[in-house]
C-alpha atoms as a PDB file:
ATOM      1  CA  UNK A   1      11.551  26.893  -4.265  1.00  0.00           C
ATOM      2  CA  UNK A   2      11.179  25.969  -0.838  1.00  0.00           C
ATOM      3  CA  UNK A   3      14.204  24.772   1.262  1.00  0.00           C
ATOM      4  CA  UNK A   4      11.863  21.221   2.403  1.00  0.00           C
ATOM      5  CA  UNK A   5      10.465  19.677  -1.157  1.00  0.00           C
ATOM      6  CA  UNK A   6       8.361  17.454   0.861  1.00  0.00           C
ATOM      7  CA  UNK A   7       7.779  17.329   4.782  1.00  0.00           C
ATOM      8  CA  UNK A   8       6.525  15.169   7.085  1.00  0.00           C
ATOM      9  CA  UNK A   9       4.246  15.293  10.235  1.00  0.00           C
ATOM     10  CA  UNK A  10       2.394  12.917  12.799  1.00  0.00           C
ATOM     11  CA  UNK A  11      -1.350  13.275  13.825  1.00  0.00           C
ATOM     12  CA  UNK A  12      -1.715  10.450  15.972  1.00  0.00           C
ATOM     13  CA  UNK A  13      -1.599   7.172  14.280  1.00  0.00           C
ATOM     14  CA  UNK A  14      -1.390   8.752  11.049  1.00  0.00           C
ATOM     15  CA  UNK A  15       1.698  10.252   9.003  1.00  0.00           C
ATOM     16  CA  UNK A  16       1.119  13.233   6.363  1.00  0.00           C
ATOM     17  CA  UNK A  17       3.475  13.407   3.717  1.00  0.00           C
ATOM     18  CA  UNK A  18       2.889  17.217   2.109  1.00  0.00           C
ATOM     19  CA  UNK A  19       4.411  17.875  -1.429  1.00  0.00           C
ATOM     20  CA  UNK A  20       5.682  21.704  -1.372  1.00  0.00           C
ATOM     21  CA  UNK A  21       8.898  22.456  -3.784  1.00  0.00           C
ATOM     22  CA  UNK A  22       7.008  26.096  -4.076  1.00  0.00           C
ATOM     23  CA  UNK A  23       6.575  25.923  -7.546  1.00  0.00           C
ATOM     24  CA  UNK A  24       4.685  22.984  -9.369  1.00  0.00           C
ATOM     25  CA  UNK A  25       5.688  20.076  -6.628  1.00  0.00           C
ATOM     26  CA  UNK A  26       7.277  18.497  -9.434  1.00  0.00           C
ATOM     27  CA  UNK A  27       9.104  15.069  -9.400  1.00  0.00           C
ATOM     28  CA  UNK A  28      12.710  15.902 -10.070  1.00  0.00           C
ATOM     29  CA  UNK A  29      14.672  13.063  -8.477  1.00  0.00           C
ATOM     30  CA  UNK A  30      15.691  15.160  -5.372  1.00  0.00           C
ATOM     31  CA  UNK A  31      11.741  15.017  -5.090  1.00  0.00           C
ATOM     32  CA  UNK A  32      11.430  11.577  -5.429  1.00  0.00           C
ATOM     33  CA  UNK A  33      14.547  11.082  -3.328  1.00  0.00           C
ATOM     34  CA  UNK A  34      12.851  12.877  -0.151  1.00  0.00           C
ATOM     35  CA  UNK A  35      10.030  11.271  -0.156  1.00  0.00           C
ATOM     36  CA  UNK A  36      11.354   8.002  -0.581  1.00  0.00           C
ATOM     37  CA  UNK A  37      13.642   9.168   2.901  1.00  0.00           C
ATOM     38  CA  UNK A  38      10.751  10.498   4.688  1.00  0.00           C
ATOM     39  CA  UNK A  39       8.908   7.312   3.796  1.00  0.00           C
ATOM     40  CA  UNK A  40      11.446   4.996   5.778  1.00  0.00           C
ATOM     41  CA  UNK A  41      10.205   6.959   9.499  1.00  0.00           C
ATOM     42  CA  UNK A  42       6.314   6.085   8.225  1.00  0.00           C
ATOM     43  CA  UNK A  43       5.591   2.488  10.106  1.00  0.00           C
ATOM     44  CA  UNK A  44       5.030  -0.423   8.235  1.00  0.00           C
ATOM     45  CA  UNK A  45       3.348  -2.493  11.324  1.00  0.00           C
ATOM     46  CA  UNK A  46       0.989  -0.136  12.171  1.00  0.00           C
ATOM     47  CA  UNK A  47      -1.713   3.384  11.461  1.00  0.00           C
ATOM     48  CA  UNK A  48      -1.983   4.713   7.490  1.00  0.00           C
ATOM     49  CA  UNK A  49      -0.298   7.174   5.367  1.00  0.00           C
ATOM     50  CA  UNK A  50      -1.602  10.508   3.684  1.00  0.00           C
ATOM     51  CA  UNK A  51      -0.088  12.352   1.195  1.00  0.00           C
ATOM     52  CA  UNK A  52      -1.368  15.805  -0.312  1.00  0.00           C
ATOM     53  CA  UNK A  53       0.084  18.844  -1.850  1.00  0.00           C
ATOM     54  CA  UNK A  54      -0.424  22.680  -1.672  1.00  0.00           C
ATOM     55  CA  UNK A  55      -3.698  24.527  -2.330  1.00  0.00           C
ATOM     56  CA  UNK A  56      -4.264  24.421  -5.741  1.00  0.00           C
ATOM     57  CA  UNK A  57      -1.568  21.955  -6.914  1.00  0.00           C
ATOM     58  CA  UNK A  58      -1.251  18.107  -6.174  1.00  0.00           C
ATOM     59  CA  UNK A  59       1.658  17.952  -8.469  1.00  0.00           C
ATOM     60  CA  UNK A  60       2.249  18.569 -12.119  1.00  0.00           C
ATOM     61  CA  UNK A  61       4.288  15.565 -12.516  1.00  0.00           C
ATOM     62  CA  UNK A  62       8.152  14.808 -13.927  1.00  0.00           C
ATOM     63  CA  UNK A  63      10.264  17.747 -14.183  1.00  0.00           C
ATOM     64  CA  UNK A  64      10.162  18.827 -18.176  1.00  0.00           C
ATOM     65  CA  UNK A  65      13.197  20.836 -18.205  1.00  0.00           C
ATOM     66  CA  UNK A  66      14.836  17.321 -17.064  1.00  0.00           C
ATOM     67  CA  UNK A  67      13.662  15.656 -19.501  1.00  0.00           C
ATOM     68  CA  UNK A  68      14.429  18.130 -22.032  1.00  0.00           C
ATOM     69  CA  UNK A  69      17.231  19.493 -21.053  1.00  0.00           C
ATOM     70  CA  UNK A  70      19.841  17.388 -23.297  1.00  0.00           C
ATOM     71  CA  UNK A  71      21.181  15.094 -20.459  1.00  0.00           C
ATOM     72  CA  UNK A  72      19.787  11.833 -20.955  1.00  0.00           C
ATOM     73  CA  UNK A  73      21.573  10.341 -17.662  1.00  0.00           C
ATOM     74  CA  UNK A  74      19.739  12.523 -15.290  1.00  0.00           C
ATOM     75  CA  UNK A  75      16.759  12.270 -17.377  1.00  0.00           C
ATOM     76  CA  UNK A  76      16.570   8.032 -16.712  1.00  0.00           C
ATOM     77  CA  UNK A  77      17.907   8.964 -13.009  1.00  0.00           C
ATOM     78  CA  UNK A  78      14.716  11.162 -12.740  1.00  0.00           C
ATOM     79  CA  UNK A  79      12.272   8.907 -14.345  1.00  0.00           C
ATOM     80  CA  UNK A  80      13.999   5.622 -12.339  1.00  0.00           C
ATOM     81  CA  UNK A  81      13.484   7.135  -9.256  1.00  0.00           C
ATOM     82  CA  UNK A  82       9.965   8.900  -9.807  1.00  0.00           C
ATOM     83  CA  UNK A  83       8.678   5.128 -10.973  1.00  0.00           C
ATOM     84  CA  UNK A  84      10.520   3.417  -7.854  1.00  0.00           C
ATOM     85  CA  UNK A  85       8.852   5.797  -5.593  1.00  0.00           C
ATOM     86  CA  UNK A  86       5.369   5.265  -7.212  1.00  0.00           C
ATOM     87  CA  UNK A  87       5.603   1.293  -7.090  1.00  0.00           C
ATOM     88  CA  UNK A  88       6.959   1.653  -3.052  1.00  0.00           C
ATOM     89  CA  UNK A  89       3.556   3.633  -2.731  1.00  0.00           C
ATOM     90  CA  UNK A  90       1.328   1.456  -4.967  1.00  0.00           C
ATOM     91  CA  UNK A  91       2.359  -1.404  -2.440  1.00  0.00           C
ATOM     92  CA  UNK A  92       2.845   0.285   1.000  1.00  0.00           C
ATOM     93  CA  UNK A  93       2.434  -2.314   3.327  1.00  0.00           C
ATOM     94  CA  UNK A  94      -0.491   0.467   5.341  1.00  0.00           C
ATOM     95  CA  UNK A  95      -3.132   2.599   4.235  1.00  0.00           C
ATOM     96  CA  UNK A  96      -2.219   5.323   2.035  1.00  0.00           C
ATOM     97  CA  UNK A  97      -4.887   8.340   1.457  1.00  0.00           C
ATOM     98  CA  UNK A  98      -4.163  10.614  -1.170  1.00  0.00           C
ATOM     99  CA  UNK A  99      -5.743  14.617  -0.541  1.00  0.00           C
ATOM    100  CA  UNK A 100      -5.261  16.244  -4.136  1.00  0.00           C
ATOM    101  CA  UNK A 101      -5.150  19.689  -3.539  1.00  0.00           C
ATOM    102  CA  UNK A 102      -5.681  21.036  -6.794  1.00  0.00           C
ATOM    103  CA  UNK A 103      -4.387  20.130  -9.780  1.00  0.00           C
ATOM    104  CA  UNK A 104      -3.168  16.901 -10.634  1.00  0.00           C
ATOM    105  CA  UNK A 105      -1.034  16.575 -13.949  1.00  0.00           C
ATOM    106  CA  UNK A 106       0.715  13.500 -15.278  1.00  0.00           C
ATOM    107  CA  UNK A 107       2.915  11.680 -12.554  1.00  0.00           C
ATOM    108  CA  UNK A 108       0.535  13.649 -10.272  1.00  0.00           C
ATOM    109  CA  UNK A 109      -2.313  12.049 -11.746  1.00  0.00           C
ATOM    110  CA  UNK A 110      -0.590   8.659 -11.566  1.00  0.00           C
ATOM    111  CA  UNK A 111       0.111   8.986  -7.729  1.00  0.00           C
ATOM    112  CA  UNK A 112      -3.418   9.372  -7.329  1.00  0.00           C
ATOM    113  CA  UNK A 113      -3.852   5.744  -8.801  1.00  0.00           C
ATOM    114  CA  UNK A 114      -1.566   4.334  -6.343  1.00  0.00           C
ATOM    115  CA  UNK A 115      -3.481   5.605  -3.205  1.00  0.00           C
ATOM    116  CA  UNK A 116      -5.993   3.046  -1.575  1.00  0.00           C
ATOM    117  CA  UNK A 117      -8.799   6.403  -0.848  1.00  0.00           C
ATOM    118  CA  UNK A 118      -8.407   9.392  -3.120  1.00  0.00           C
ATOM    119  CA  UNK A 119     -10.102  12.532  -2.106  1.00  0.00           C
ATOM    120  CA  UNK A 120     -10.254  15.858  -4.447  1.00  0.00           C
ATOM    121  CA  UNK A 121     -10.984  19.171  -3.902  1.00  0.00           C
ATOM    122  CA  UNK A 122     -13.812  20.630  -5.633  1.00  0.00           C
ATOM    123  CA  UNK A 123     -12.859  23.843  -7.820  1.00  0.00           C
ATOM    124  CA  UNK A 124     -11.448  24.590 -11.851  1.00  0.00           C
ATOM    125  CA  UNK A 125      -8.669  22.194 -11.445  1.00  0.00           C
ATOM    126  CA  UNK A 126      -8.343  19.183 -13.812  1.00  0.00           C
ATOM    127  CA  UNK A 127      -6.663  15.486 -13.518  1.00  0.00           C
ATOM    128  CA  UNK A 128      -4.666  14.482 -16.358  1.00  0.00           C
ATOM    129  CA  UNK A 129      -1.974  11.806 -17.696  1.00  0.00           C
ATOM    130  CA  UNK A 130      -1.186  14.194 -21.024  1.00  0.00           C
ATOM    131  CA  UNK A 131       2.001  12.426 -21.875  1.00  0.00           C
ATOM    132  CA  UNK A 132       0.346  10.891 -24.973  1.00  0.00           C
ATOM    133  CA  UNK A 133      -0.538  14.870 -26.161  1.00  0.00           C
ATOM    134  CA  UNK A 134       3.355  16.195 -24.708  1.00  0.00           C
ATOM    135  CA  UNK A 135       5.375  13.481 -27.149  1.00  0.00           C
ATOM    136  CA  UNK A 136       5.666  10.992 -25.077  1.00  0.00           C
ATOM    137  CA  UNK A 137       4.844   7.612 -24.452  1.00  0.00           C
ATOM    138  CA  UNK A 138       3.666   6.196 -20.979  1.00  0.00           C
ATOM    139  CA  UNK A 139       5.869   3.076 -19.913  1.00  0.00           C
ATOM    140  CA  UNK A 140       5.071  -0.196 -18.448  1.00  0.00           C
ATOM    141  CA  UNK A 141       5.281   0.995 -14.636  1.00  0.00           C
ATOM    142  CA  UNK A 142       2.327   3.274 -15.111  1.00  0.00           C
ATOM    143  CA  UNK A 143       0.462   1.499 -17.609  1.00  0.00           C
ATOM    144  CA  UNK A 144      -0.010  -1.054 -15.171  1.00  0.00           C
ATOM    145  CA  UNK A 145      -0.420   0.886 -12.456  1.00  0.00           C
ATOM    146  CA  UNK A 146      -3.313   3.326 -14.236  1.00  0.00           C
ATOM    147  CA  UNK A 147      -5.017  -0.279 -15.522  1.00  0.00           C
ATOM    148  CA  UNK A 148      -5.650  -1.002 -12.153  1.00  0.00           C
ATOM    149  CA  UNK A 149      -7.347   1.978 -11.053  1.00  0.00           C
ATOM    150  CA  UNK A 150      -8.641   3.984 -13.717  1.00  0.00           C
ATOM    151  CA  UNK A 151     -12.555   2.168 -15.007  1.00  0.00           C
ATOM    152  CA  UNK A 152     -12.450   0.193 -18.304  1.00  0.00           C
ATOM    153  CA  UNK A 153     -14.772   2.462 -19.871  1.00  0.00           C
ATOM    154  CA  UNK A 154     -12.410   5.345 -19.201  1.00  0.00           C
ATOM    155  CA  UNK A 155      -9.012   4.157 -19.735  1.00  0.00           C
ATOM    156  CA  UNK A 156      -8.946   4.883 -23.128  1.00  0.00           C
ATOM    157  CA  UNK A 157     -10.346   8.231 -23.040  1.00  0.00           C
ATOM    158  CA  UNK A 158      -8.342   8.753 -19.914  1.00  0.00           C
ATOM    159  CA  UNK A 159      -4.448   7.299 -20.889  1.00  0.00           C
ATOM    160  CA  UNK A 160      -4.374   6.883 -24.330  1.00  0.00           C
ATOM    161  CA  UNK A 161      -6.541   9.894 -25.195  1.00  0.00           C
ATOM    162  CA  UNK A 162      -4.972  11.630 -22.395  1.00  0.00           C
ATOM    163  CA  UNK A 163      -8.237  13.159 -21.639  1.00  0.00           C
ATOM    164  CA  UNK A 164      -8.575  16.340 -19.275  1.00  0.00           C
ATOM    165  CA  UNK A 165     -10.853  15.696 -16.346  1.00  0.00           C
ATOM    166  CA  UNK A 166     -12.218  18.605 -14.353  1.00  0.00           C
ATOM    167  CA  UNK A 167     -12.272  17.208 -10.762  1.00  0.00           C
ATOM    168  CA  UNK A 168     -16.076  17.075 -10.744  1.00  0.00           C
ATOM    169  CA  UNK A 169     -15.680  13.982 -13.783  1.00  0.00           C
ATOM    170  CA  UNK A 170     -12.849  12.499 -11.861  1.00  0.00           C
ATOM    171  CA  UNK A 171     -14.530   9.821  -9.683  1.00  0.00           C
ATOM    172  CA  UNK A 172     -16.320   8.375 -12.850  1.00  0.00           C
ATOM    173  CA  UNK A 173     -13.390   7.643 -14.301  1.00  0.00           C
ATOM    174  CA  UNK A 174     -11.921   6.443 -11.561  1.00  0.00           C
ATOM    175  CA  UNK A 175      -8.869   8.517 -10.631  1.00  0.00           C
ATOM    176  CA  UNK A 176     -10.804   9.929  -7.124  1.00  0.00           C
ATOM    177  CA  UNK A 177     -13.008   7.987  -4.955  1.00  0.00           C
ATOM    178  CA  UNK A 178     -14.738  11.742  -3.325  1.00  0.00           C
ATOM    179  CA  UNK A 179     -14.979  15.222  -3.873  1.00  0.00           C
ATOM    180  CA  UNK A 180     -15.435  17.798  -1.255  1.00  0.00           C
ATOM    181  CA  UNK A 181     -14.983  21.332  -0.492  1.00  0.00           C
ATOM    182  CA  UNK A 182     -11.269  22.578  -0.459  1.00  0.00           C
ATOM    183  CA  UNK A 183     -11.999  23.905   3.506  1.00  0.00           C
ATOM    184  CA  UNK A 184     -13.222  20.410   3.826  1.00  0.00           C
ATOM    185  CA  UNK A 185     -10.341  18.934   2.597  1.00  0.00           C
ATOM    186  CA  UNK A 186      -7.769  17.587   5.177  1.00  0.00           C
ATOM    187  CA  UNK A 187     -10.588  16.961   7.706  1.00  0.00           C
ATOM    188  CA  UNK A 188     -12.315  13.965   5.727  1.00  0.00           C
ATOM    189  CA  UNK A 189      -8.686  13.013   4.346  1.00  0.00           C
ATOM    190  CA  UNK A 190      -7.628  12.666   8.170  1.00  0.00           C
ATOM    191  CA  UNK A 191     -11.295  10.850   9.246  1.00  0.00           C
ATOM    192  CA  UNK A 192     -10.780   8.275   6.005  1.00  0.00           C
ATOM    193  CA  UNK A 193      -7.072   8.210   7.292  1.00  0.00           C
ATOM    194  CA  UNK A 194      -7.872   7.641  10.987  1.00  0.00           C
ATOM    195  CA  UNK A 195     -10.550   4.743   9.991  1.00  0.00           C
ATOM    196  CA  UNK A 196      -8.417   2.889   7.547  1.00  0.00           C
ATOM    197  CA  UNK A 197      -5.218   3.053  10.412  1.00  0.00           C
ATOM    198  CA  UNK A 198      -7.305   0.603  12.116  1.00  0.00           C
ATOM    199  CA  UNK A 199      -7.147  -2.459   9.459  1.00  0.00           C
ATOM    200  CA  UNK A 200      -5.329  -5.338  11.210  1.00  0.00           C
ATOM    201  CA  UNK A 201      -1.751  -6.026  10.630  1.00  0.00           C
ATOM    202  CA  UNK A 202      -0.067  -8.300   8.846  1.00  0.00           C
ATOM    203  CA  UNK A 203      -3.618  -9.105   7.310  1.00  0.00           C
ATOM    204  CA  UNK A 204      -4.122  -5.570   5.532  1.00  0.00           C
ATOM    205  CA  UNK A 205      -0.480  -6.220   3.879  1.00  0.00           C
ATOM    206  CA  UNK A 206      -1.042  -9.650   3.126  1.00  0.00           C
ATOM    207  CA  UNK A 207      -4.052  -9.098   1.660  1.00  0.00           C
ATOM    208  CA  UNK A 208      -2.528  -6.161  -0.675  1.00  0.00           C
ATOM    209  CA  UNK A 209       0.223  -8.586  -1.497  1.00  0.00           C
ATOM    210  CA  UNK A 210      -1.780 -11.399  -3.017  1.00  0.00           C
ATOM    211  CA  UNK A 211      -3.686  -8.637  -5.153  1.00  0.00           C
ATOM    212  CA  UNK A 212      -0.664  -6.813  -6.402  1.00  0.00           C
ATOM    213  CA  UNK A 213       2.191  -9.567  -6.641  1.00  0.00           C
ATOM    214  CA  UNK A 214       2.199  -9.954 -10.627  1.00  0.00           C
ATOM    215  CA  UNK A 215       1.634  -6.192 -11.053  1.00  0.00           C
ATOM    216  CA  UNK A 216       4.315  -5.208  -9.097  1.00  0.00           C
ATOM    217  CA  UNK A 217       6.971  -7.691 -10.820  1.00  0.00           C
ATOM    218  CA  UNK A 218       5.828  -6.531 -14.199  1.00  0.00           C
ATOM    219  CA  UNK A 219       6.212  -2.897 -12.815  1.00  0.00           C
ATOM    220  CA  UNK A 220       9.457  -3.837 -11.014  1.00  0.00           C
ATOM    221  CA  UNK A 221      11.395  -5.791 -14.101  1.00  0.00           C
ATOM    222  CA  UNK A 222      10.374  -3.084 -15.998  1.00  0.00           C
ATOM    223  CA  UNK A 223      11.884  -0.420 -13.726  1.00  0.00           C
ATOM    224  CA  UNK A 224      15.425  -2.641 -13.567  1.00  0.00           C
ATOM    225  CA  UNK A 225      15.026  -2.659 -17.474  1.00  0.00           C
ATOM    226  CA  UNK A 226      14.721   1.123 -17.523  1.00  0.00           C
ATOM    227  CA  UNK A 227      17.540   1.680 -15.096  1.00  0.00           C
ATOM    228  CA  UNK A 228      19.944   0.532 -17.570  1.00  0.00           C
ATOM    229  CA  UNK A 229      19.914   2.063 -21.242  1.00  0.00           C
ATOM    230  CA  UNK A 230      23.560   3.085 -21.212  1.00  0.00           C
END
């Protein structure tokens, strides 16, 4: 495991957030925790926000041995943070481009869905919410979130069924917006990024506001709700 879980850089008026624990860029809550730190130097007023992962691997979502592991307190600490990371995302008040990698497994997949541009690389790597085929269910903050991204048609096949899509099927269903060659990768993430740094401010976040103000209370009370078991 790398010292750095997450690190971020500048290329002009965009910031690149890149996911690196070393192993599966999993979301334990020190995960969660440095992102949500690196995400208070991005600017709120001003250029758009990338995130991406390592080649091969976007992320492969919550850490299982956390949630297995018998300690239901760090388990809801985990899980509380992971969710209040993915609603600040959902509803930054800029741009944000997601680059996946590689794989993208469960919370993985779910980050994808809160990007406004998602671009995959092409190759044998899958996107997938399998927390319906793991034993679990999938809660209220990424219900809603996945309902507003993933295509009607698919959202069955895709959450409930917790489908497998090879990263050729995902923009049908909705989870990608492009595919293009992994060498190709972080070039057309960083031209979609430098375009979409140019939307006006405060009309870009006011505009992202009106759409997502009753999805992010529902995904916000719900978050408070979770917070709290004990």
């Amino acid at each position: 495991m790398t010292d750095q879980l997450a690190t971020l850089t500048k290329e002009g008026e965009v910031s690149i957030i890149t996911l690196n624990d070393g192993k599966a860029n999993v979301f334990s809550a020190n995960m969660s925790n440095t992102i949500h730190s690196l995400l208070d130097e991005v600017p709120e007023d001003s250029g758009s926000l990338l995130i991406t992962g390592k080649p091969g691997l976007f992320s492969a979502g919550f850490d299982l041995k956390t949630i297995q592991g018998g300690d239901p307190k760090a388990a809801v600490e985990m899980t509380t943070a992971g969710f209040k990371l993915l609603s600040r995302i959902y509803s930054f008040p800029r741009p944000v481009i997601a680059a996946s990698s590689g794989h993208a497994i469960a919370l993985g997949a779910f980050l994808l869905c809160c990007a406004d541009y998602r671009i995959g690389a092409t190759g044998n790597f899958i996107v997938q919410a399998n927390e319906t085929r793991n034993g679990m269910s999938i809660p209220t903050p990424i219900l809603e979130i996945s309902k507003s991204r993933i295509l009607k048609n698919h959202w069955y096949r895709a959450i409930l069924n917790a489908e497998a899509y090879p990263i050729s099927d995902s923009v049908a269903a909705g989870y990608l917006d492009e595919v293009v060659d992994p060498e190709e990768l972080m070039a057309k993430a960083l031209e979609v990024a430098k375009d979409l740094a140019t939307l006006s401010h405060p009309h870009y976040k006011i505009t992202k506001d009106l759409d997502q103000k009753d999805i992010i209370k529902r995904i916000d009370d719900s978050i408070a709700e979770m917070a709290n078991p004990f």
